[in-house]
PDB file of N, CA and C in Angstrom:
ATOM      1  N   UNK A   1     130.301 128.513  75.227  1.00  0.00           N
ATOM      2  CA  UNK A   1     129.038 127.883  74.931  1.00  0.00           C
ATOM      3  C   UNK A   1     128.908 127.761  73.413  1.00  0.00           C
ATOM      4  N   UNK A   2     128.287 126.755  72.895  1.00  0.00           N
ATOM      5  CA  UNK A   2     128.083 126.461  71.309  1.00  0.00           C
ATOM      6  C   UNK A   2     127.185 126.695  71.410  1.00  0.00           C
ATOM      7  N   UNK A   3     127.328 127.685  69.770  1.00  0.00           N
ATOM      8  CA  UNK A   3     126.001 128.324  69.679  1.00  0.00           C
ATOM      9  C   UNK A   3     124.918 127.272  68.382  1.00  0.00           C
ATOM     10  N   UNK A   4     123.789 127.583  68.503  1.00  0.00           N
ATOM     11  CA  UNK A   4     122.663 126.521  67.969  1.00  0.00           C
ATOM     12  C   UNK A   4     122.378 125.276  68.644  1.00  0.00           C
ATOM     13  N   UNK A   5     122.971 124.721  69.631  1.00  0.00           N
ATOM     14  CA  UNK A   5     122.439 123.748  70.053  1.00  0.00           C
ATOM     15  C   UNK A   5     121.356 124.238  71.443  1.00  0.00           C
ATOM     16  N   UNK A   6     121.532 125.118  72.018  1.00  0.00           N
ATOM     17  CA  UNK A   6     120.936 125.315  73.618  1.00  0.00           C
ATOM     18  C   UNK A   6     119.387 126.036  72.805  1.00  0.00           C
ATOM     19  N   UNK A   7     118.069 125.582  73.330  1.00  0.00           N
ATOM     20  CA  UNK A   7     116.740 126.744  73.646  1.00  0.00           C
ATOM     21  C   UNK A   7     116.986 127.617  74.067  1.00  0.00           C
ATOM     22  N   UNK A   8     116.316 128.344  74.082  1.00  0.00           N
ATOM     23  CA  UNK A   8     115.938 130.197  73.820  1.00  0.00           C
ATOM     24  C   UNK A   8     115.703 129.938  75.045  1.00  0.00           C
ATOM     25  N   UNK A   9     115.701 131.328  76.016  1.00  0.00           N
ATOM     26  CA  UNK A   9     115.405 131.098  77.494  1.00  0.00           C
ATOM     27  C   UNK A   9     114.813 132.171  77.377  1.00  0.00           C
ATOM     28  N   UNK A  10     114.426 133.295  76.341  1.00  0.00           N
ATOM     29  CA  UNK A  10     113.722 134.325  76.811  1.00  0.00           C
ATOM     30  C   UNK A  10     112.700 134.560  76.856  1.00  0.00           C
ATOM     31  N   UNK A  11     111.750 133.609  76.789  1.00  0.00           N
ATOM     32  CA  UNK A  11     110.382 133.554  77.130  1.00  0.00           C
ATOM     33  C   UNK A  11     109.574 133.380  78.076  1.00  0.00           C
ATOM     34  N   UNK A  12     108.658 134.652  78.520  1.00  0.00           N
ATOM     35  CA  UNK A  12     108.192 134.995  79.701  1.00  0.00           C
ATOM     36  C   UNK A  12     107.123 134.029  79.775  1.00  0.00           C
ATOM     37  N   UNK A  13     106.973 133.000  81.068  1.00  0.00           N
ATOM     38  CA  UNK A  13     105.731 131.862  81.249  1.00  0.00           C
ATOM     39  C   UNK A  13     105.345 132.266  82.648  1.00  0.00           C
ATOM     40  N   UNK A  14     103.733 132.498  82.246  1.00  0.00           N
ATOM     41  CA  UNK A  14     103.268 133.032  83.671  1.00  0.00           C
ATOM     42  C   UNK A  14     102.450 131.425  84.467  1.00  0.00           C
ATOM     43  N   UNK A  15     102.620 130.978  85.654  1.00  0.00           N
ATOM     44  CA  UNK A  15     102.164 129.877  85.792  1.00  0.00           C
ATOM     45  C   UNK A  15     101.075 130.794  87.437  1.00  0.00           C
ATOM     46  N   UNK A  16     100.372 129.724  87.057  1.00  0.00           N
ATOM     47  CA  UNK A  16      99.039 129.581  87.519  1.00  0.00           C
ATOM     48  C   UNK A  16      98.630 128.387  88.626  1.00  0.00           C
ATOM     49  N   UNK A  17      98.799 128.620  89.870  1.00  0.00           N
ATOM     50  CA  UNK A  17      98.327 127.185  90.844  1.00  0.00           C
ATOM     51  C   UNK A  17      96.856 127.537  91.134  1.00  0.00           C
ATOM     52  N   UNK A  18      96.538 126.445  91.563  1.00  0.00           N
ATOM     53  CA  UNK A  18      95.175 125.348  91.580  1.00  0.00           C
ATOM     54  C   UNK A  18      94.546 126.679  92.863  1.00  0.00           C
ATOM     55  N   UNK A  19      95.592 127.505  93.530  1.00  0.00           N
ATOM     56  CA  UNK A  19      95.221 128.187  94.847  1.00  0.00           C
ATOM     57  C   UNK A  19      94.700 129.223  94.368  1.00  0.00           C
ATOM     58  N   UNK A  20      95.023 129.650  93.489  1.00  0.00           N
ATOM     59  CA  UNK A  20      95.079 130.979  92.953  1.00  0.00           C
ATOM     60  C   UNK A  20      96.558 132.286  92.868  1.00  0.00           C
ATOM     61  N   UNK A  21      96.868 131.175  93.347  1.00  0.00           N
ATOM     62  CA  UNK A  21      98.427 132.348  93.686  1.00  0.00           C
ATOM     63  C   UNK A  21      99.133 132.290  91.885  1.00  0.00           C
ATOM     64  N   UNK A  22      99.474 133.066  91.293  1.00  0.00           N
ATOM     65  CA  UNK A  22     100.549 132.996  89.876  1.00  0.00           C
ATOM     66  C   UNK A  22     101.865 133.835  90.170  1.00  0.00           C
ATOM     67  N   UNK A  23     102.568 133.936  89.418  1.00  0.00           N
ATOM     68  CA  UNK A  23     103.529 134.167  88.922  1.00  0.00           C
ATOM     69  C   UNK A  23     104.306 134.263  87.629  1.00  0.00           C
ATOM     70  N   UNK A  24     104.938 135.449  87.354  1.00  0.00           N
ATOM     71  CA  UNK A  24     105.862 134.762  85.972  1.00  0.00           C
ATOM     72  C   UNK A  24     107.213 134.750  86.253  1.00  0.00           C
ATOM     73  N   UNK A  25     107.751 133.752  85.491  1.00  0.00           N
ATOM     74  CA  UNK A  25     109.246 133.353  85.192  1.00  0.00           C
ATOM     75  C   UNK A  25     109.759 133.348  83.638  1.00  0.00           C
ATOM     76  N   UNK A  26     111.034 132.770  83.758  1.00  0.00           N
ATOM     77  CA  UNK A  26     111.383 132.814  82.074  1.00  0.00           C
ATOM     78  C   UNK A  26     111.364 131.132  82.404  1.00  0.00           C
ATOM     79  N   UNK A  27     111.536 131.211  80.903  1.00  0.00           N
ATOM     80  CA  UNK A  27     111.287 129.556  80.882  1.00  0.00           C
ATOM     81  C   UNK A  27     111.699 129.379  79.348  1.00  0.00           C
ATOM     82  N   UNK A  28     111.791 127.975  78.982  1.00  0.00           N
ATOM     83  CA  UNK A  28     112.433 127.319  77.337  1.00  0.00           C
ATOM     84  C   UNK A  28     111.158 127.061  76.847  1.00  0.00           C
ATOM     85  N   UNK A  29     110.092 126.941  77.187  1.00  0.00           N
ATOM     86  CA  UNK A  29     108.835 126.674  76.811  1.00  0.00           C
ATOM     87  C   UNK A  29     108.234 127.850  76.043  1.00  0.00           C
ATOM     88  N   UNK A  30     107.813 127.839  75.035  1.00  0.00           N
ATOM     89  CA  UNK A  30     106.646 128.728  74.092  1.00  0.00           C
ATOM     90  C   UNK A  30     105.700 128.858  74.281  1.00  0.00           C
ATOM     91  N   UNK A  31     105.203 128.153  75.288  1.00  0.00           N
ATOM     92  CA  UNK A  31     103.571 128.391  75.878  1.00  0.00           C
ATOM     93  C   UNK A  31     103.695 129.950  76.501  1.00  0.00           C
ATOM     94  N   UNK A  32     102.454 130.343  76.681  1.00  0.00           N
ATOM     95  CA  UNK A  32     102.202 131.948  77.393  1.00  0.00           C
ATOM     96  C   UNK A  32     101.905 131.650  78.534  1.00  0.00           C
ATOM     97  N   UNK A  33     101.181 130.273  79.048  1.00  0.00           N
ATOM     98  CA  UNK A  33     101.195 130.191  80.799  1.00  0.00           C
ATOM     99  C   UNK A  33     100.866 128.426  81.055  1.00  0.00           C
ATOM    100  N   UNK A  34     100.882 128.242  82.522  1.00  0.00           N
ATOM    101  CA  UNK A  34     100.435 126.744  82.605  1.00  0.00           C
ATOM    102  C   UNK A  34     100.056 127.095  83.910  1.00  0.00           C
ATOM    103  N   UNK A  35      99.258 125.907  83.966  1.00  0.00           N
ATOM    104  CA  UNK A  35      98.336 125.238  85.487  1.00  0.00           C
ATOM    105  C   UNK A  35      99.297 124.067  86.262  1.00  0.00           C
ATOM    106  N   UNK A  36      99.485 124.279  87.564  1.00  0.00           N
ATOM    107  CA  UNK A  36      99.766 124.282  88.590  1.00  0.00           C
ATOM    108  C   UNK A  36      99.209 123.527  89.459  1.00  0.00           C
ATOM    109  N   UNK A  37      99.072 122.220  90.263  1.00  0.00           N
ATOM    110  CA  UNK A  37      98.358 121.419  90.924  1.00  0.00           C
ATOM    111  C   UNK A  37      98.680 122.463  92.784  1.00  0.00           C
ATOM    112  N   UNK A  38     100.051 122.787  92.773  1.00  0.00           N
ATOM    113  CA  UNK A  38     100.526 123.176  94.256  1.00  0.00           C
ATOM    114  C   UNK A  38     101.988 124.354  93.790  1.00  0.00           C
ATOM    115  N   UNK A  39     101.847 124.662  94.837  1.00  0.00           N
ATOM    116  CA  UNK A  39     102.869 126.142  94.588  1.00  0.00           C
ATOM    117  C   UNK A  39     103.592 126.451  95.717  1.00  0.00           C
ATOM    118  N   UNK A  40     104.361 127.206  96.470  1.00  0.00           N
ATOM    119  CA  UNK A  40     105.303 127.246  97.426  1.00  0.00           C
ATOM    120  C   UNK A  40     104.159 128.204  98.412  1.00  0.00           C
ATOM    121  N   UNK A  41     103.025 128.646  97.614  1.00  0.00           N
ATOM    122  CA  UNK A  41     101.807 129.702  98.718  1.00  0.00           C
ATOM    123  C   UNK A  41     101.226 128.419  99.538  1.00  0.00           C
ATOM    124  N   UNK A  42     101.054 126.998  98.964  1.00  0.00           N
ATOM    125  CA  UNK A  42     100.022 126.332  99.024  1.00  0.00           C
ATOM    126  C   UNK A  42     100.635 124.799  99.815  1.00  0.00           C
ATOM    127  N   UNK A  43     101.892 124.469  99.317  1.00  0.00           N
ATOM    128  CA  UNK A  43     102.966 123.475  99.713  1.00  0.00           C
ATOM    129  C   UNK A  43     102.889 123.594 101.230  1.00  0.00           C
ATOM    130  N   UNK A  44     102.732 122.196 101.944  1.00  0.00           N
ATOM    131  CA  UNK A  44     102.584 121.615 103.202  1.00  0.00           C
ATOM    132  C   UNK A  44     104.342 122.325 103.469  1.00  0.00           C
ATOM    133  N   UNK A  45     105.536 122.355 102.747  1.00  0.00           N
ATOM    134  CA  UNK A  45     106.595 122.314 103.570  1.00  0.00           C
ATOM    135  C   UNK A  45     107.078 123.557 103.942  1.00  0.00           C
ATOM    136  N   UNK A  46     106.191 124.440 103.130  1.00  0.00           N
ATOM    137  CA  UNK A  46     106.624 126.348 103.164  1.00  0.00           C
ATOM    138  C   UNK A  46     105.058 126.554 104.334  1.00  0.00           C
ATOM    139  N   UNK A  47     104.294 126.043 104.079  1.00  0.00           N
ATOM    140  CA  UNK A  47     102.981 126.839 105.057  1.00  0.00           C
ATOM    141  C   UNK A  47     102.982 125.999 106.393  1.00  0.00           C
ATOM    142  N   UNK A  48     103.596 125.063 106.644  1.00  0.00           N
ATOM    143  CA  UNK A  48     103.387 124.370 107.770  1.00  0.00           C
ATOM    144  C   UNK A  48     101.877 123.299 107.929  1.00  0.00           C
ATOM    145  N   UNK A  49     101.205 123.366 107.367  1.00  0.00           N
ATOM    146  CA  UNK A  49     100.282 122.935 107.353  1.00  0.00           C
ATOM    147  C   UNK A  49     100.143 121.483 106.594  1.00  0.00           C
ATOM    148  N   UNK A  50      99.341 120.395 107.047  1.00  0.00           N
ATOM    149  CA  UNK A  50      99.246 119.634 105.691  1.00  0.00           C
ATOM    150  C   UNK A  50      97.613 119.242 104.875  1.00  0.00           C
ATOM    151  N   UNK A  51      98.262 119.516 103.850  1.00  0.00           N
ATOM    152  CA  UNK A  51      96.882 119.659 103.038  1.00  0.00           C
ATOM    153  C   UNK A  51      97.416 118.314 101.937  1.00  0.00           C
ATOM    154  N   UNK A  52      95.803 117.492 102.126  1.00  0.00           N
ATOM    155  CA  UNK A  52      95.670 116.642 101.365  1.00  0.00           C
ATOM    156  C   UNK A  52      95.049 116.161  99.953  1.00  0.00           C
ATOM    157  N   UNK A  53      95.386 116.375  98.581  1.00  0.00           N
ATOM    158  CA  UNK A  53      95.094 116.298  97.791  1.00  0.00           C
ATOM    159  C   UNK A  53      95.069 114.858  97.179  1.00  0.00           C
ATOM    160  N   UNK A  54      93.750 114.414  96.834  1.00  0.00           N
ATOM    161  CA  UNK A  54      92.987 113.492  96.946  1.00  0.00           C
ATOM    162  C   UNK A  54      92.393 112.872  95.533  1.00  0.00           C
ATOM    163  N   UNK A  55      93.162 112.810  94.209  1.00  0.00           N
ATOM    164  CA  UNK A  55      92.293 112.599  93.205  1.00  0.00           C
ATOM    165  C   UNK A  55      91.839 111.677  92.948  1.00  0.00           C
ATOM    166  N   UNK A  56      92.120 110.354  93.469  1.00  0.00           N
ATOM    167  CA  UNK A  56      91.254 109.139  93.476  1.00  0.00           C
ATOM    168  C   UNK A  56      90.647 108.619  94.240  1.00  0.00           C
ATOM    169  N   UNK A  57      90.044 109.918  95.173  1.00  0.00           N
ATOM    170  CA  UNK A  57      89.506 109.317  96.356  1.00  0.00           C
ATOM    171  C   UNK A  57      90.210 108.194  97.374  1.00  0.00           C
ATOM    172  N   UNK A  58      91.423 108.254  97.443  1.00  0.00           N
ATOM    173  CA  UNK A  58      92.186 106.814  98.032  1.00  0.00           C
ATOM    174  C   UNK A  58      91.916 106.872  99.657  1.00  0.00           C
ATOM    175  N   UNK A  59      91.854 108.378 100.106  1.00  0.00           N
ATOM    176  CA  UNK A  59      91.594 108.752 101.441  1.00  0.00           C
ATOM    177  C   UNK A  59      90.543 108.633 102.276  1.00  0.00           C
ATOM    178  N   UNK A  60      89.291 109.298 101.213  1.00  0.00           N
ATOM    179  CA  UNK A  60      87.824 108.536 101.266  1.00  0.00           C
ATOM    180  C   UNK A  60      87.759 107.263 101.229  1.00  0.00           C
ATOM    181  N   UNK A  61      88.157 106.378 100.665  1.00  0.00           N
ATOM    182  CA  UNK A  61      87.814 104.650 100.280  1.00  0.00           C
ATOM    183  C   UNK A  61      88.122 104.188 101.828  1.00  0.00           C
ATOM    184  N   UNK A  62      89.800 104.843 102.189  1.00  0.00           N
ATOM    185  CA  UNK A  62      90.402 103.896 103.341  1.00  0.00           C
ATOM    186  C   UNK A  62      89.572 104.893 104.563  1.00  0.00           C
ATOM    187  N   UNK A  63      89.016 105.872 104.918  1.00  0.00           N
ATOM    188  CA  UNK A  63      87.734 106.322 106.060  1.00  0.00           C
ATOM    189  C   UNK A  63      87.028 105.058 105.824  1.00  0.00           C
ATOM    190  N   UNK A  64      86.339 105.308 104.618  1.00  0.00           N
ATOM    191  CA  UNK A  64      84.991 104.088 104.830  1.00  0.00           C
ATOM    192  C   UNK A  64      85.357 102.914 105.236  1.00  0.00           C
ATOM    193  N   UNK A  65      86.738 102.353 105.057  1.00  0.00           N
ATOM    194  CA  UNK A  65      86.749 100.630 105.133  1.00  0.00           C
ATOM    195  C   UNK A  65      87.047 100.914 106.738  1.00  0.00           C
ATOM    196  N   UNK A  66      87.587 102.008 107.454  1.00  0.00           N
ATOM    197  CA  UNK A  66      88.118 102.196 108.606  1.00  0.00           C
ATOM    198  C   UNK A  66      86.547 101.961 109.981  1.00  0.00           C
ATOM    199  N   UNK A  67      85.245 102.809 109.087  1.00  0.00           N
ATOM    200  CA  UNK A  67      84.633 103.032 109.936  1.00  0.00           C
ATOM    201  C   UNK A  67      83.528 102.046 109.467  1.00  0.00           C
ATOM    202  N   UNK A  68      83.901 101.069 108.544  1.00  0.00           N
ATOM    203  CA  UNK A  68      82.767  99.671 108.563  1.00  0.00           C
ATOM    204  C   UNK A  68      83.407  99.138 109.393  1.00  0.00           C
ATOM    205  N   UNK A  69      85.327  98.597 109.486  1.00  0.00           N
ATOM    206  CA  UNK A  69      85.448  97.934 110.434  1.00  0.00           C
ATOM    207  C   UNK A  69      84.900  98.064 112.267  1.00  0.00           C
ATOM    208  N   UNK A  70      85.274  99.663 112.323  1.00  0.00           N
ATOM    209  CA  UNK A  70      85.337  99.743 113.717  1.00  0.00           C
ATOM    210  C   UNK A  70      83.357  99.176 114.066  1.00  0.00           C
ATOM    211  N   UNK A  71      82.417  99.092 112.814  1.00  0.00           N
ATOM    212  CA  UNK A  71      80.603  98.454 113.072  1.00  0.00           C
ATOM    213  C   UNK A  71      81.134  97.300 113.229  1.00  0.00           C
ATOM    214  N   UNK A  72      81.534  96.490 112.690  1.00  0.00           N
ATOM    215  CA  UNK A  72      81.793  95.012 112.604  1.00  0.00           C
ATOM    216  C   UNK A  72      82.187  94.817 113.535  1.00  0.00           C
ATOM    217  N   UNK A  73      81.744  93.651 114.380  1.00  0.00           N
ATOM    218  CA  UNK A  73      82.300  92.606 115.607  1.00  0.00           C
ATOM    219  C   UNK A  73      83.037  91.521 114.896  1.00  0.00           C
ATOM    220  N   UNK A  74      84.389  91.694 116.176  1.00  0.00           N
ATOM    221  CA  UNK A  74      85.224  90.670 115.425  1.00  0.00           C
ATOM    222  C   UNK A  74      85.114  89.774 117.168  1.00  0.00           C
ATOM    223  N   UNK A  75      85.538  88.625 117.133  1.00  0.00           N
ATOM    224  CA  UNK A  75      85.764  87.596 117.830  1.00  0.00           C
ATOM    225  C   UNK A  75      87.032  87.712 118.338  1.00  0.00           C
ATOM    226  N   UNK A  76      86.881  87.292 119.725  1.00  0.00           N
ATOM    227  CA  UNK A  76      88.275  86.846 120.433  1.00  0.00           C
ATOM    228  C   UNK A  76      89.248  85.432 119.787  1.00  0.00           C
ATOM    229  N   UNK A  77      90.154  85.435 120.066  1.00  0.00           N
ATOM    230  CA  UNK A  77      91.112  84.479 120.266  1.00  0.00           C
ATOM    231  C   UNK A  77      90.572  82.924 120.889  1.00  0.00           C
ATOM    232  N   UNK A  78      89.879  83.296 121.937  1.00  0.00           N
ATOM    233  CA  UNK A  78      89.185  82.809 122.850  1.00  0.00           C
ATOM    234  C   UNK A  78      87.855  82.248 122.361  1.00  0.00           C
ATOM    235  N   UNK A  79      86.986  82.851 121.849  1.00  0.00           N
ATOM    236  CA  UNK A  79      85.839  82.281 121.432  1.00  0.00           C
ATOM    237  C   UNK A  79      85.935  81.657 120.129  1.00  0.00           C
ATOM    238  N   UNK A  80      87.023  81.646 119.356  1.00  0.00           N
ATOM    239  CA  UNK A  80      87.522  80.802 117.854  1.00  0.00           C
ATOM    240  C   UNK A  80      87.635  79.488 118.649  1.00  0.00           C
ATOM    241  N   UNK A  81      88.284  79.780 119.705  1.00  0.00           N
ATOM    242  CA  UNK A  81      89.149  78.413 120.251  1.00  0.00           C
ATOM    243  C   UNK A  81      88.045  77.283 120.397  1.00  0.00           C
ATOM    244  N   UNK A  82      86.889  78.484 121.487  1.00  0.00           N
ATOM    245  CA  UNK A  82      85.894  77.175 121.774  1.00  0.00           C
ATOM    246  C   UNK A  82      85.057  76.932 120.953  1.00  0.00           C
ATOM    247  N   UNK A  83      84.802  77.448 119.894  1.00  0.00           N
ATOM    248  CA  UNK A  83      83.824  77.327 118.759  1.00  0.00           C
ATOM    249  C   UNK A  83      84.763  75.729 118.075  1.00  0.00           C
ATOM    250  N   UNK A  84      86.112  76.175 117.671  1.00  0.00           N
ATOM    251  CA  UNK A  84      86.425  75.059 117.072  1.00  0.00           C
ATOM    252  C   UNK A  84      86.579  73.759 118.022  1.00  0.00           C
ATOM    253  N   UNK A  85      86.780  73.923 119.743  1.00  0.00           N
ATOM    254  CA  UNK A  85      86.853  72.969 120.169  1.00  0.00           C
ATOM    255  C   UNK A  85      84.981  71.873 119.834  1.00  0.00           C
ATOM    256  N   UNK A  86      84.168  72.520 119.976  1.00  0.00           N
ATOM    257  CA  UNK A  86      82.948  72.588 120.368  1.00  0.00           C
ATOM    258  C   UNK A  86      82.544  71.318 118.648  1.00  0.00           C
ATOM    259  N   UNK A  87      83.302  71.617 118.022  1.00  0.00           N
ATOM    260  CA  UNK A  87      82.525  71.569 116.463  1.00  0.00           C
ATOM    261  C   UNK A  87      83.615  70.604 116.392  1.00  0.00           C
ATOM    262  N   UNK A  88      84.620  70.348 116.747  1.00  0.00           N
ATOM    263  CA  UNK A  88      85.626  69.179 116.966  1.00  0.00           C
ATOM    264  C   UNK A  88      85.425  67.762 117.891  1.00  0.00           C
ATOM    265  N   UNK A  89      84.490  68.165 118.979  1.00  0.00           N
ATOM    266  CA  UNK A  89      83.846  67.651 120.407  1.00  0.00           C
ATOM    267  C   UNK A  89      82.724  67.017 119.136  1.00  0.00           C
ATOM    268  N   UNK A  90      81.984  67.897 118.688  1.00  0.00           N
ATOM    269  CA  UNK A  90      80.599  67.267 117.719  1.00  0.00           C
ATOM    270  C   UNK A  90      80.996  66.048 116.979  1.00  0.00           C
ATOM    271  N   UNK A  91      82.133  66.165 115.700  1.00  0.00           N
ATOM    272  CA  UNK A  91      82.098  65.473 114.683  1.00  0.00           C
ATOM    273  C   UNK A  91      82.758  64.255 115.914  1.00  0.00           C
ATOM    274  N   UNK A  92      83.596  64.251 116.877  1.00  0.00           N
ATOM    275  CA  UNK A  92      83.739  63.035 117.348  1.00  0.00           C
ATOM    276  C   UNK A  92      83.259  62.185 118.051  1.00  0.00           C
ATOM    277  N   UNK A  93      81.682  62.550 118.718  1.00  0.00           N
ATOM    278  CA  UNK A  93      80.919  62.098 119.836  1.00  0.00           C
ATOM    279  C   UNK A  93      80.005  61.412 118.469  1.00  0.00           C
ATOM    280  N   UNK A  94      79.568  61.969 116.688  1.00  0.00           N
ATOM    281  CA  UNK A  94      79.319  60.936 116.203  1.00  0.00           C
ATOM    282  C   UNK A  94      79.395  59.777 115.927  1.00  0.00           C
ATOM    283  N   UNK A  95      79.346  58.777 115.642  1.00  0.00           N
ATOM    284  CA  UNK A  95      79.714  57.253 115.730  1.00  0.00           C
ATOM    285  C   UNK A  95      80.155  57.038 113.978  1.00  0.00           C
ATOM    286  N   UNK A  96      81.063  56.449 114.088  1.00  0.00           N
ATOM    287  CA  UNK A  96      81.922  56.758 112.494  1.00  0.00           C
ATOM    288  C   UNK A  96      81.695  55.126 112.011  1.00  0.00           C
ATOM    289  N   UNK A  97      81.793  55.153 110.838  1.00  0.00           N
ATOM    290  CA  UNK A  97      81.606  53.602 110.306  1.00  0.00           C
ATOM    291  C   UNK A  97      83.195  53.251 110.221  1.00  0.00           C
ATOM    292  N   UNK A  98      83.338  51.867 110.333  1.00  0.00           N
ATOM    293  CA  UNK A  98      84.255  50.978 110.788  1.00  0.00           C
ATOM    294  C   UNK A  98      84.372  50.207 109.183  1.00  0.00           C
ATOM    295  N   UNK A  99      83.459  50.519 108.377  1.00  0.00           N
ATOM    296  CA  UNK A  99      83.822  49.626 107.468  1.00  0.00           C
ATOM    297  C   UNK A  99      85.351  49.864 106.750  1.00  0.00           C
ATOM    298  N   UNK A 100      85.994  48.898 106.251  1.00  0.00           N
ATOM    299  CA  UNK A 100      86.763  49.487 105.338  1.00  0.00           C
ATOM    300  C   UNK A 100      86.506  49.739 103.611  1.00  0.00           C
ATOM    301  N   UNK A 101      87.582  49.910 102.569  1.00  0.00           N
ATOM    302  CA  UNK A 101      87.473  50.190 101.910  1.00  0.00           C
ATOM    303  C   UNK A 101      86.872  48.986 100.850  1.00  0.00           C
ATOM    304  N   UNK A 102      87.595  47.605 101.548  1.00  0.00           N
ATOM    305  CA  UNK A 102      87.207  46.207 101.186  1.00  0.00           C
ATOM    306  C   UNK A 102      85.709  46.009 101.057  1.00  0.00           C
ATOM    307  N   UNK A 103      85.486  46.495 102.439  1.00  0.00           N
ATOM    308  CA  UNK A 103      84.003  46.010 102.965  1.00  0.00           C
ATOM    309  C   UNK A 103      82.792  46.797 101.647  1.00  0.00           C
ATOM    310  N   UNK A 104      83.338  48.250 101.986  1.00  0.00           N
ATOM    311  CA  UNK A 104      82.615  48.773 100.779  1.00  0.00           C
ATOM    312  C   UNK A 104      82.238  48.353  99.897  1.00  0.00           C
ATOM    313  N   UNK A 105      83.580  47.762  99.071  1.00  0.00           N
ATOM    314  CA  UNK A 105      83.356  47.094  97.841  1.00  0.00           C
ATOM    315  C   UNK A 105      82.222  45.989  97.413  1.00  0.00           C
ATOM    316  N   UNK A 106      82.495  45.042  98.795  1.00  0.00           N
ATOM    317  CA  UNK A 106      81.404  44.133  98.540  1.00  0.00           C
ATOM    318  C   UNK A 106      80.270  44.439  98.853  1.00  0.00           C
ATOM    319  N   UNK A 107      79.856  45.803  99.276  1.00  0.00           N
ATOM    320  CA  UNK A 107      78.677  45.792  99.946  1.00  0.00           C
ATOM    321  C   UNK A 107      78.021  46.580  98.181  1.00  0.00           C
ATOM    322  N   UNK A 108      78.843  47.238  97.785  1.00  0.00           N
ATOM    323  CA  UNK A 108      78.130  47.361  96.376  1.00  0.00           C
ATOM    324  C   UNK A 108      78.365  46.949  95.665  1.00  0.00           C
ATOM    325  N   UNK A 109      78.927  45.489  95.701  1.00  0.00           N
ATOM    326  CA  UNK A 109      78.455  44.596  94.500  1.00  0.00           C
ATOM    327  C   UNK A 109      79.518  44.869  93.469  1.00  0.00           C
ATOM    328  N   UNK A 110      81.028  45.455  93.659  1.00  0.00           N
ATOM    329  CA  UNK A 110      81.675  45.849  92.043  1.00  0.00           C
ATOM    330  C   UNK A 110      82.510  45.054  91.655  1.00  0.00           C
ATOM    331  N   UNK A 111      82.349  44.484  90.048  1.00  0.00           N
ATOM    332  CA  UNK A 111      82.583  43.227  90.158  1.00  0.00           C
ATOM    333  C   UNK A 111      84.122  43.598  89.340  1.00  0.00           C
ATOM    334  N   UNK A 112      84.502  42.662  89.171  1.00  0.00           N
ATOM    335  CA  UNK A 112      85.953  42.781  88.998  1.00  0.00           C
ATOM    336  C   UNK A 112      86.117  42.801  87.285  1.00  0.00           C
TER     337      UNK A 112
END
């Protein structure tokens, strides 16, 4: 090993999770301790459990949009169909002008 290039490893860092559980280790760091979001006491893959940590609310937002949808009435397949047949049936039982684009012209007069 060359010596002067590698950090010091003998510094005791006591770390601290969000659970309350700590510990110390050695570490290359000069700090005396750090904070911890999750820890192997608290970790879904050592406790079996799953715990959801949530800092932007992303979990809350998608409940709420979940349980406005399930208030909201949505429409069948079926009732789009006859709504648009119905409103398709309308605009064509109106009586449409026959003029053309010619006719237009002369009817307002635009002179050349």
């Amino acid at each position: 090993m060359k010596k002067g290039i590698h950090p010091e490893y003998n510094h005791n860092l006591k770390i601290t999770c969000s659970c309350g559980n700590s510990f110390v280790t050695g570490s290359t760091l000069k700090d005396d301790s750090i904070m911890v979001e999750i820890c192997s006491k608290c970790h879904p893959f050592y406790t079996g459990e799953q715990k959801i940590i949530d800092t932007d609310n992303l979990v809350k937002k998608f409940e709420e949009r979940v349980e406005k949808s399930k208030k909201m009435s949505f429409k069948s397949k079926r009732e789009k169909m006859e709504k648009r047949k119905k409103k398709s049936q309308e605009a064509s039982s109106k009586p449409t002008s026959t003029l053309t684009l010619k006719d237009m012209l002369e009817n307002a007069k635009v002179s050349k």
